[in-house]
Each structure stands twice: as C-alpha cells, then as structure tokens.
Protein backbone atom coordinates (compact mmCIF):
# COMPACT_ATOMS: atom_id res chain seq x y z
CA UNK A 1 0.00 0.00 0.00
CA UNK A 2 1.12 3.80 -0.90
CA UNK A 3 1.68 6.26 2.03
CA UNK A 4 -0.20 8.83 1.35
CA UNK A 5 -0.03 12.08 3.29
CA UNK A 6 -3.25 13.23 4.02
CA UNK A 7 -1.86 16.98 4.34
CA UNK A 8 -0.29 16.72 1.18
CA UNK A 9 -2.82 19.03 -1.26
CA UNK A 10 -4.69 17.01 -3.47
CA UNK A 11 -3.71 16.97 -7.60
CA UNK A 12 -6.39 17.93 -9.96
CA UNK A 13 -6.74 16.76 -13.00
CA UNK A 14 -7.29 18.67 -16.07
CA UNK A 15 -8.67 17.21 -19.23
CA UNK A 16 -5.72 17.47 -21.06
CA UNK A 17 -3.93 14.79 -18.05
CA UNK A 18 -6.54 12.48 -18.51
CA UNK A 19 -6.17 12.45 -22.19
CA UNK A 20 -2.34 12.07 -22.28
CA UNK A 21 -2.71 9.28 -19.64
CA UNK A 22 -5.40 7.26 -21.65
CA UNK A 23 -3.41 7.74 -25.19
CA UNK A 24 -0.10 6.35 -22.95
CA UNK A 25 -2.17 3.07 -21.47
CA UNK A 26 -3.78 2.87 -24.95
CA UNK A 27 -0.30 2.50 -26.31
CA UNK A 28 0.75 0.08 -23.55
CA UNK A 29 -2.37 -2.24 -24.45
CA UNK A 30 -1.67 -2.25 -28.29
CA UNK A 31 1.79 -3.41 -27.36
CA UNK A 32 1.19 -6.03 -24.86
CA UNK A 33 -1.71 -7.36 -27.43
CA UNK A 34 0.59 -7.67 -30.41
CA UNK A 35 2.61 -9.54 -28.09
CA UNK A 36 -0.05 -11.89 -27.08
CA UNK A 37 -1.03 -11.79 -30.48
CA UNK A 38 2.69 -13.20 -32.01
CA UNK A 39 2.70 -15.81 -28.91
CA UNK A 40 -0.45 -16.80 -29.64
CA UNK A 41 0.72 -17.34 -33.70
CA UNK A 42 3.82 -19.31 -32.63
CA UNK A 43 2.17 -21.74 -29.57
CA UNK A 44 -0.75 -22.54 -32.33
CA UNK A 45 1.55 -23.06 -35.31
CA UNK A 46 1.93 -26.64 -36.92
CA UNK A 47 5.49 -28.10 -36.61
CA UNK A 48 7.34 -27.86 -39.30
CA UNK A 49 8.34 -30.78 -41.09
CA UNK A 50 11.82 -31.85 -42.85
CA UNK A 51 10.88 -35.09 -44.66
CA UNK A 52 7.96 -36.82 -45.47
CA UNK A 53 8.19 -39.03 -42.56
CA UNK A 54 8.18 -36.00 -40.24
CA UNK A 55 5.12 -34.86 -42.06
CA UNK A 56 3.15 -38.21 -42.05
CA UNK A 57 4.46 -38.80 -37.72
CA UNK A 58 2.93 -35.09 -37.15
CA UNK A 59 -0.22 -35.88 -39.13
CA UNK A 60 -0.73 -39.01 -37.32
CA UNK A 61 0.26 -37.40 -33.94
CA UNK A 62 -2.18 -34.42 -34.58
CA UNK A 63 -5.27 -37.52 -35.89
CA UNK A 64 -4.49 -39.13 -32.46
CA UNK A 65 -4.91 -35.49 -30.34
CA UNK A 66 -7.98 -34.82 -32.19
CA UNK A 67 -9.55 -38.34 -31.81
CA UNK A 68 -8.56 -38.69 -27.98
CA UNK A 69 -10.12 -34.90 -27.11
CA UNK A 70 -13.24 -36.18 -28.92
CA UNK A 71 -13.47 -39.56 -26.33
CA UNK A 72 -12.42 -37.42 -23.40
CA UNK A 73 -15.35 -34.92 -24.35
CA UNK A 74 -18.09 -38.03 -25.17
CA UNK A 75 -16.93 -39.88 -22.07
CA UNK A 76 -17.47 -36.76 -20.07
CA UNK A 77 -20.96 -35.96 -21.26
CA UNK A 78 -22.37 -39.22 -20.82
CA UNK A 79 -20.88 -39.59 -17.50
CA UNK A 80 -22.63 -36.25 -16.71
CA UNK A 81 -25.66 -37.32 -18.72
CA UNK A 82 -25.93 -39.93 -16.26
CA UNK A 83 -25.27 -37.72 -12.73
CA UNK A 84 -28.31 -35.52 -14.50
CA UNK A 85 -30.24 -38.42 -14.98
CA UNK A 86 -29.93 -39.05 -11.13
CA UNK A 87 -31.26 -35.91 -10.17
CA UNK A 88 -34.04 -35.26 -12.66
CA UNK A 89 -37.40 -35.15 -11.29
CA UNK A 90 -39.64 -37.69 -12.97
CA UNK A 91 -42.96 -37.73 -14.03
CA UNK A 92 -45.87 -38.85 -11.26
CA UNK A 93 -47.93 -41.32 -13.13
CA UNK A 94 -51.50 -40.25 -12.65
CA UNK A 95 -54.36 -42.71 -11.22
CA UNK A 96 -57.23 -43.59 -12.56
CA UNK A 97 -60.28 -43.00 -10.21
C-alpha cells in the first residue's frame, strides 16, 4: 500500500492529463496485445516438417490429439448425462379414479 499524506494538497486533474494518460495506457495495451497476439501465432503453429516421414508422424500425432479430445469430451458428457439423470425429477404417473 502507498503512504499517502493526508496533508499533502490534493492533484487535480485537467482534461488534457486524462487524455495524455489514456493515449499512454492505450499504447501500452496495443503493445502487450501484439505480443499476445505473435505468442499466440507461434504456440498454435503446426510443426514444421523436414521429410515426409516427419510430415506423415505429425499428421498421425495431430489424428491421435484430435480423436482422444473427442473420447475425453463423449466420455465426459455421458458420465454427466448420467449424474443428470440421477437428479431429474420424474414424471408422477397419474391414477385412474
């Protein structure tokens, strides 16, 4: 925490400040998105590939990521198909008087 002196007269801000302070954090946040922006390029790039075995191991390796995210995400909605399923209300049969 800042130690502010409560004596200490208080700044006021003229229009002009609060202008020059937005443009300055409007500048910071372009640069920190282009940065997220490049990271983002390289951590979602495809690996590059010397040889045609390098190119056929990747392809396989990406066909296995894509087909084991698709059994994590079926095997997680039917096991939470099945905890909804415990705690759905059902239907009261109605008698016949």
């Amino acid at each position: 925490m800042k130690n502010v002196n409560p004596t200490a007269p208080k700044r006021k801000y003229t229009p002009e400040d609060i202008a020059a302070e937005r443009a300055a954090l409007t500048a910071q946040i372009k640069a920190k998105e282009k940065t997220i922006r490049q990271k983002w390029t390289t951590l979602t790039a495809p690996p590059t590939s010397d040889n045609k075995f390098q190119l056929w191991t990747n392809r396989a390796a990406a066909a296995y990521t894509l087909y084991d995210g698709f059994m994590t995400g079926y095997k997680l909605l039917r096991t939470f198909n099945t905890v909804g399923r415990l705690f759905r209300k059902r239907g009261k049969k109605l008698k016949k008087t």
